[in-house]
Protein backbone atom coordinates (compact mmCIF):
# COMPACT_ATOMS: atom_id res chain seq x y z
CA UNK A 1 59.33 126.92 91.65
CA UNK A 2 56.90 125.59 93.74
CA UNK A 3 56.66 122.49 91.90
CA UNK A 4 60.60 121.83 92.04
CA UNK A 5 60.27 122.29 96.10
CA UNK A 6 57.96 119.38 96.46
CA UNK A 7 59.57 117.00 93.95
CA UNK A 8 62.72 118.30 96.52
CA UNK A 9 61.02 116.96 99.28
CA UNK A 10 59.33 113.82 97.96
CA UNK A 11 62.65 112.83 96.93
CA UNK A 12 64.03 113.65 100.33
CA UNK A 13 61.14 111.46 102.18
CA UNK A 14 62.26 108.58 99.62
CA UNK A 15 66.06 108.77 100.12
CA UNK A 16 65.69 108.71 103.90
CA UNK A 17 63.72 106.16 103.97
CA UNK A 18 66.04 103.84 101.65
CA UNK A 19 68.60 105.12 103.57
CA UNK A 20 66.77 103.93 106.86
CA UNK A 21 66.15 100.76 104.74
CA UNK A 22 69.74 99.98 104.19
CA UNK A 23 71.27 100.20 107.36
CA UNK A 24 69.10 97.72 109.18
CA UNK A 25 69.74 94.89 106.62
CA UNK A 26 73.14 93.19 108.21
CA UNK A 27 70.34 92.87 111.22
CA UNK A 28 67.34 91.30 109.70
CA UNK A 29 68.79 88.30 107.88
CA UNK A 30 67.32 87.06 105.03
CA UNK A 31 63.48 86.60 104.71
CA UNK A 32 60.42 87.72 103.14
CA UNK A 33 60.19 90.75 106.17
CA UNK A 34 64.35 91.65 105.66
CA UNK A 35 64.56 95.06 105.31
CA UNK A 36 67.14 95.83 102.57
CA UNK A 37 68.08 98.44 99.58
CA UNK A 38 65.12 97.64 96.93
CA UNK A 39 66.34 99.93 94.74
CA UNK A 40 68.90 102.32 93.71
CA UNK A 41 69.15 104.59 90.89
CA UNK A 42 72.70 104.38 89.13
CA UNK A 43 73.27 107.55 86.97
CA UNK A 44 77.04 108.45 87.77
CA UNK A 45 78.36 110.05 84.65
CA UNK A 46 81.22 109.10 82.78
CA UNK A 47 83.23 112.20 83.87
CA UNK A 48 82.45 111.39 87.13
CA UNK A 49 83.56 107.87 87.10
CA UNK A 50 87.02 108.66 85.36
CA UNK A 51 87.32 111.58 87.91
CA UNK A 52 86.88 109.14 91.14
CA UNK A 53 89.29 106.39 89.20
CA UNK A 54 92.13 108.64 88.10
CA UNK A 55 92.06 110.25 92.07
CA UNK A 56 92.48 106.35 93.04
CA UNK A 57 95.10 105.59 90.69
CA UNK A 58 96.72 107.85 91.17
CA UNK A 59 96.69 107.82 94.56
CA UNK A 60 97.92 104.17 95.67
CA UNK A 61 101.81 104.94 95.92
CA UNK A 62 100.98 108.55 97.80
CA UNK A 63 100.80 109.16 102.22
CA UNK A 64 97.23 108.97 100.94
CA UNK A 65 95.59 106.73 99.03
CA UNK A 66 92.29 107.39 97.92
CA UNK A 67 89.20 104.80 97.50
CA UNK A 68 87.12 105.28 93.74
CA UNK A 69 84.08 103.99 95.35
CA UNK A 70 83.97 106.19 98.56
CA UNK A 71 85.08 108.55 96.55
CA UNK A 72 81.88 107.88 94.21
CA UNK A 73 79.92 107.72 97.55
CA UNK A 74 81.34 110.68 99.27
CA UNK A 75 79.74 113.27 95.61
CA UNK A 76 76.47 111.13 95.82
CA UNK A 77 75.44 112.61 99.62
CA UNK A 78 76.42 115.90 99.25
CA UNK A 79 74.69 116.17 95.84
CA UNK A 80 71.62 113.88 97.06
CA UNK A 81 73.03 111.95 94.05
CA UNK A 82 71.83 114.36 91.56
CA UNK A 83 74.81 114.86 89.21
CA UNK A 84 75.25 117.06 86.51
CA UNK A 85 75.73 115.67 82.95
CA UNK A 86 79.13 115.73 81.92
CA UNK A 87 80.39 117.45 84.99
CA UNK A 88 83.26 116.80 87.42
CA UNK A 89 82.43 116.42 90.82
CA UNK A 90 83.54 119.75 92.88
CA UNK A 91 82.46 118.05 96.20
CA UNK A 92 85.03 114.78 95.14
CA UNK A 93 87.80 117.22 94.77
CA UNK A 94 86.96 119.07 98.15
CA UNK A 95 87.14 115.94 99.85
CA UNK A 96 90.52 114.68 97.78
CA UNK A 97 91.82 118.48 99.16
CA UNK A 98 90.70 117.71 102.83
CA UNK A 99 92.31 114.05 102.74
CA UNK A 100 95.33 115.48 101.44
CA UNK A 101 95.40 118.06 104.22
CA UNK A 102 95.69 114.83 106.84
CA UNK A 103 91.86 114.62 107.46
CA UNK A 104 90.53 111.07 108.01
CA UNK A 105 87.30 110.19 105.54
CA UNK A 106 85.99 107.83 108.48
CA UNK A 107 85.54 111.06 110.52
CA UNK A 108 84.68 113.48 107.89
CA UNK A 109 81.69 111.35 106.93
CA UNK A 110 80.66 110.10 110.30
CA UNK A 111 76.87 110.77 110.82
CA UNK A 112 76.49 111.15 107.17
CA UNK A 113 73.91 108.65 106.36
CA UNK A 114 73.63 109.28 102.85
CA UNK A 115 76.84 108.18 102.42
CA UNK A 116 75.91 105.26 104.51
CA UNK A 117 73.41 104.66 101.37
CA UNK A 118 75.53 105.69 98.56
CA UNK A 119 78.50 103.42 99.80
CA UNK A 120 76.78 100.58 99.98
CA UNK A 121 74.66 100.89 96.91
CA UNK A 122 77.38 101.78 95.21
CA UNK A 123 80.24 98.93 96.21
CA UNK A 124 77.00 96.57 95.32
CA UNK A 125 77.67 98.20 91.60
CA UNK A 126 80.94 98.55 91.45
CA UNK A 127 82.86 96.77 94.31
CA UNK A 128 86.17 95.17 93.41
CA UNK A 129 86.28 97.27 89.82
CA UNK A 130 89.41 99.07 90.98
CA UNK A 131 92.78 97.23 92.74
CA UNK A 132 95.87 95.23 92.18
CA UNK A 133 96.39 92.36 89.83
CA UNK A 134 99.00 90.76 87.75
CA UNK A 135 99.56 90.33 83.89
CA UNK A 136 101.90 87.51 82.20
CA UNK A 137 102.00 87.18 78.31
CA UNK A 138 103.36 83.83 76.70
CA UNK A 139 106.06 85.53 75.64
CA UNK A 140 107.35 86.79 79.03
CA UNK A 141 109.16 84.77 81.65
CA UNK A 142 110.00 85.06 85.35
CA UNK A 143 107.66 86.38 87.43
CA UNK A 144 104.00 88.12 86.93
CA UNK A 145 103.86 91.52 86.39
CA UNK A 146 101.98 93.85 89.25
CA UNK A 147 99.42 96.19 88.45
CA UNK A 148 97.09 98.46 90.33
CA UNK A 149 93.50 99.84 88.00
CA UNK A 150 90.50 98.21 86.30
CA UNK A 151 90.28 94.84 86.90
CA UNK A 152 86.83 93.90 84.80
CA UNK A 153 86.37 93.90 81.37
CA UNK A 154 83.97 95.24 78.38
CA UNK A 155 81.96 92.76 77.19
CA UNK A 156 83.31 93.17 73.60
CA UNK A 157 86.69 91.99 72.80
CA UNK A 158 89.50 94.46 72.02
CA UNK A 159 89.31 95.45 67.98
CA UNK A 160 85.73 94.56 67.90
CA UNK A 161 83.50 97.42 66.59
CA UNK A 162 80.53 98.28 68.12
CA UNK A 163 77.92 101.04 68.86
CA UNK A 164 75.73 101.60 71.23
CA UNK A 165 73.21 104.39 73.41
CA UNK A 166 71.21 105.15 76.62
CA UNK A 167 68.15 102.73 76.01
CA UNK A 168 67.68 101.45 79.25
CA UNK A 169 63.64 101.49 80.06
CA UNK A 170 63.16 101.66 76.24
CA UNK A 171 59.91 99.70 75.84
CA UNK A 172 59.58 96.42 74.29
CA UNK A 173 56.51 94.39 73.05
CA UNK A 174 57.73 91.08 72.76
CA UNK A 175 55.13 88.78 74.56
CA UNK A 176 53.88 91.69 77.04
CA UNK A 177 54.67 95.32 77.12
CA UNK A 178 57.90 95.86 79.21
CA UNK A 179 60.63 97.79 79.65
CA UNK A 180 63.95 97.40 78.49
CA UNK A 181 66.31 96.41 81.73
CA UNK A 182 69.43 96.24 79.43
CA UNK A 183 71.93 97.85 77.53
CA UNK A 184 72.19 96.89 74.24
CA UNK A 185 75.90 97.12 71.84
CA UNK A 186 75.37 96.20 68.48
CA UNK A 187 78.62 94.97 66.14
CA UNK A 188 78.76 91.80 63.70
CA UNK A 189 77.90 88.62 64.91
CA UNK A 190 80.61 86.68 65.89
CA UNK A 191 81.91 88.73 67.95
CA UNK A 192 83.81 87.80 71.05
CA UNK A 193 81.96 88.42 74.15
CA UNK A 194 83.99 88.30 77.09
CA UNK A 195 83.42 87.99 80.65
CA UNK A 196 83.41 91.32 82.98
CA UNK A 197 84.23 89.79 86.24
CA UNK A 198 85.26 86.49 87.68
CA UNK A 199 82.24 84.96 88.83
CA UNK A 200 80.06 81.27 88.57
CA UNK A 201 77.81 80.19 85.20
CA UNK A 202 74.28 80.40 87.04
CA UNK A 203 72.58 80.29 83.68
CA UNK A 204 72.74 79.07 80.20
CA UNK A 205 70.69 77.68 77.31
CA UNK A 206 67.63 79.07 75.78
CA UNK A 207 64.99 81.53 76.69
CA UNK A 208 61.95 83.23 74.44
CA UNK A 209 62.94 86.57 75.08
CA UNK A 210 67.05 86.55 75.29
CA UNK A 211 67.49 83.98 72.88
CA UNK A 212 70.84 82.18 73.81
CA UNK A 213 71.76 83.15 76.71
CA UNK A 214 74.75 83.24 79.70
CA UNK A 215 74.10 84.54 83.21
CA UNK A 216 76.90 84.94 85.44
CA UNK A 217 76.82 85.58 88.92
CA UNK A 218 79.71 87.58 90.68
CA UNK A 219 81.98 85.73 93.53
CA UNK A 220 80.76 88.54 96.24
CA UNK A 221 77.13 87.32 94.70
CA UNK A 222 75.84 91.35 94.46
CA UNK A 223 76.08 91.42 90.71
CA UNK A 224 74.46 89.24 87.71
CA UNK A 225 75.58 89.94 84.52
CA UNK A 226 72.90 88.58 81.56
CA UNK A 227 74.52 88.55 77.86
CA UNK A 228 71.61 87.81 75.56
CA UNK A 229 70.57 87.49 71.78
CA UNK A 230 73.86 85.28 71.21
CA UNK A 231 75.31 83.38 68.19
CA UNK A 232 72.93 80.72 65.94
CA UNK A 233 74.43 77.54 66.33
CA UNK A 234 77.85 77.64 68.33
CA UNK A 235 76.58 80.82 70.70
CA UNK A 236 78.91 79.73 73.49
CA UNK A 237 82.80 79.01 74.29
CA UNK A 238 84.22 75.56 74.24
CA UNK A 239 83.76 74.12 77.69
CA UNK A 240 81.17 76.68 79.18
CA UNK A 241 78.61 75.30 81.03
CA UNK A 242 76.54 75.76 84.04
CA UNK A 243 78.26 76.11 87.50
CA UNK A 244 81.53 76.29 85.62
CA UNK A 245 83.82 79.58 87.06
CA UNK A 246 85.14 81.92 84.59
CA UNK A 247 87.78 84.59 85.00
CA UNK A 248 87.47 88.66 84.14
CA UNK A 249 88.63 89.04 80.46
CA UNK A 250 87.47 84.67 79.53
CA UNK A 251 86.04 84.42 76.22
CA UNK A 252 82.24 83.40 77.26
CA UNK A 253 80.25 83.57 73.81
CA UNK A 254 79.80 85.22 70.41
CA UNK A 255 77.63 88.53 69.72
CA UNK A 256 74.40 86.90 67.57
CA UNK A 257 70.70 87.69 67.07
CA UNK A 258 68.89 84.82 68.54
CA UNK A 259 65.65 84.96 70.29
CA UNK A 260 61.99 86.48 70.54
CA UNK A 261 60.82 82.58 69.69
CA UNK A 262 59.55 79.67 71.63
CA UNK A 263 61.40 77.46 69.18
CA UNK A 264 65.34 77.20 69.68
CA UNK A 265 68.32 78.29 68.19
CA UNK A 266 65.76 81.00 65.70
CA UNK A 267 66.81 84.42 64.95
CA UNK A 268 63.94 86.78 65.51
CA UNK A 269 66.11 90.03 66.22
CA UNK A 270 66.53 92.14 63.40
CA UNK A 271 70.18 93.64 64.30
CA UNK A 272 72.59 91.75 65.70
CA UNK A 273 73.60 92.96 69.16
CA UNK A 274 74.18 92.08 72.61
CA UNK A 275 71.72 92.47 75.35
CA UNK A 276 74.16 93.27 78.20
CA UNK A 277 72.73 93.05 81.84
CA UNK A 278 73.22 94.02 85.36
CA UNK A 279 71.26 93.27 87.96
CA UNK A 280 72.60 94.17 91.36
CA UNK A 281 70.99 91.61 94.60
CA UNK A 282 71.59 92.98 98.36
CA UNK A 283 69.14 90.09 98.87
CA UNK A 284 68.79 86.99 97.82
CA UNK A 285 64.92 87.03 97.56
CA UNK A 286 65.64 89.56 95.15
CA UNK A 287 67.58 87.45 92.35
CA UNK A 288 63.76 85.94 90.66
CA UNK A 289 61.73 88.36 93.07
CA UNK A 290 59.30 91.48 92.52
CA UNK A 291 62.12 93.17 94.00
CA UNK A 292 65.05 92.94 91.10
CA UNK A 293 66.85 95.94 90.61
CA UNK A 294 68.49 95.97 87.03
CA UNK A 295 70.54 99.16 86.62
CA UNK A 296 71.07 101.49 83.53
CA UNK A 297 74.81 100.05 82.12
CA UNK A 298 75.42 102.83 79.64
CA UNK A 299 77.76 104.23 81.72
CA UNK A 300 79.42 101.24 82.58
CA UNK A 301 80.48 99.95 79.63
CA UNK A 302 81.54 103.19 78.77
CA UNK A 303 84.11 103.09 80.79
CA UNK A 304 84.62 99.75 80.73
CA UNK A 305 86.13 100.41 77.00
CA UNK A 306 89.26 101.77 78.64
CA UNK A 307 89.92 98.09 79.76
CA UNK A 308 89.54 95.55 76.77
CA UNK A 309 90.30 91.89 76.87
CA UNK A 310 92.66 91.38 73.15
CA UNK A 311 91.59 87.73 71.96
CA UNK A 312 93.76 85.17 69.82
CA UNK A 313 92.32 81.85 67.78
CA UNK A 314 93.57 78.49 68.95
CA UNK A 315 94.45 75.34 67.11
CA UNK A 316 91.11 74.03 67.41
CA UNK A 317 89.40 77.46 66.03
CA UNK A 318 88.33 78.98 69.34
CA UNK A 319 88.86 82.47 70.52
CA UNK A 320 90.68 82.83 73.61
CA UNK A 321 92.19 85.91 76.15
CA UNK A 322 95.80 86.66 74.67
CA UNK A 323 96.56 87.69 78.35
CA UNK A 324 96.62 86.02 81.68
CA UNK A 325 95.30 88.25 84.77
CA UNK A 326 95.32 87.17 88.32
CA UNK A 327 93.22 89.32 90.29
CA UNK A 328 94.39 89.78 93.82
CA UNK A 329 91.89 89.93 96.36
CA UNK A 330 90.86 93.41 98.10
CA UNK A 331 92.42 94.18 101.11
């Protein structure tokens, strides 16, 4: 008991101090004595994350509309983010029952500076997952269709099978003893990979440890998404390159087993999978720093897999989205 009381209160000590960390970062600009979030744990379960989404969704066309990342926020602070496996939230739906009732969430969590912390960690992980869009097929005329849910993608096309488990901080050996900051989904290779977000090409080519590689930088610039390991030979889509934008749901690349070699284009990987990345930046000293923070995507793709992009083949071979989205800026 004892014990439990002072890994309590270390964790306390840490969490205020992040928290103190956090707020004064819009004031110290960006330099090598900035004071920003250097790291965040992101352990949200799935329950959690469909419970905070379906409140939202749900939500949009009611007197009160709820938000699925303050929402997310909100069950962090009065949990100190400790969540239960496979649990709902009963602190989200207290605070869905008080909105409801006609209390504001500006004044209910004023002077709450956890959720200070968990908000803005949190919209760094997950900001603009959740809002309107619109949909047109080829076969459909007139005008776009509107929608209002997930607008990012799993990384693996729709009909695509694939399996995959918690190994985030798994070790690896692989020219020096590391831990694993990825996610890995194994399926055949060839597999469509596909874009989560809209964001720029920041990198692409080869490296020893990913093999073929994309890295893809969100437009808000918080997230980088790293798809490794990819296709011998013709690893990327027609036309990709570096600086090039791509749209949530774009064919990017196919699912391979390249890498763990100096040489190029050699497949050193055993299975053939894809090393899926996210590495959240409230800094930009932080993108090649000592102070990246790559977070644990099992959860994430997860439920991702409610929202996958269906591909078609082209004339010319190539895989492409079978549907158009327009995502409509936040508001």
């Amino acid at each position: 008991m004892a014990r439990r009381v002072i890994v309590f209160a270390i964790f306390v000590v840490m969490m205020v101090f992040a928290v103190s960390t956090s707020l004064l970062a819009s004031e110290a600009g960006e330099n090598d004595d900035a004071d920003f979030i250097r790291w965040i744990d992101f352990d949200i379960p799935l329950s959690v994350l469909n419970q905070a989404y379906k409140y939202d969704t749900e939500s949009q066309d009611s007197e009160f509309p709820l938000d699925f990342v303050q929402l997310l926020a909100y069950a962090a602070s009065k949990n100190w983010g400790n969540f239960e496996k496979n649990e709902k939230s009963e602190a989200m739906d207290d605070v869905v029952n008080r909105i409801r009732s006609g209390e504001n969430l500006h004044e209910i969590v004023d002077g709450m500076k956890l959720y200070e912390f968990y908000f803005e960690a949190y919209r760094a992980v997950l900001g603009g997952f959740v809002g309107s869009y619109t949909i047109k097929t080829d076969d459909k005329e007139g005008f776009p269709e509107k929608h209002y849910g997930l607008k990012v993608f799993s990384p693996i096309a729709k009909g695509y099978h694939f399996t995959h488990s918690d190994d985030f901080g798994n070790p690896r050996s692989y020219g020096y003893r590391r831990p694993h900051l990825g996610h890995d989904l194994f399926g055949n290779e060839g597999t469509p990979i596909i874009a989560v977000e809209d964001g720029v090409v920041e990198a692409l080519g080869w490296n020893q440890y990913g093999g073929w590689r994309i890295g893809i930088r969100s437009i808000d610039g918080k997230r980088y998404y790293y798809y490794a390991h990819l296709r011998k030979d013709r690893p990327y889509a027609a036309g990709l390159e570096t600086g090039k934008n791509v749209c949530a749901g774009d064919v990017i690349g196919y699912l391979g087993a390249t890498g763990y070699s100096v040489k190029e284009n050699v497949c050193n990987i055993k299975v053939p999978h894809l090393h899926f990345g996210m590495q959240i930046i409230f800094d930009e000293s932080q993108k090649d720093g000592k102070n990246q923070i790559w977070i644990d995507a099992y959860n994430i793709v997860r439920f991702l897999s409610k929202n996958r992009m269906e591909v078609l083949r082209d004339d010319k071979g190539e895989y492409i989205r079978a549907i158009t989205i327009d995502n409509m800026p936040s508001e």
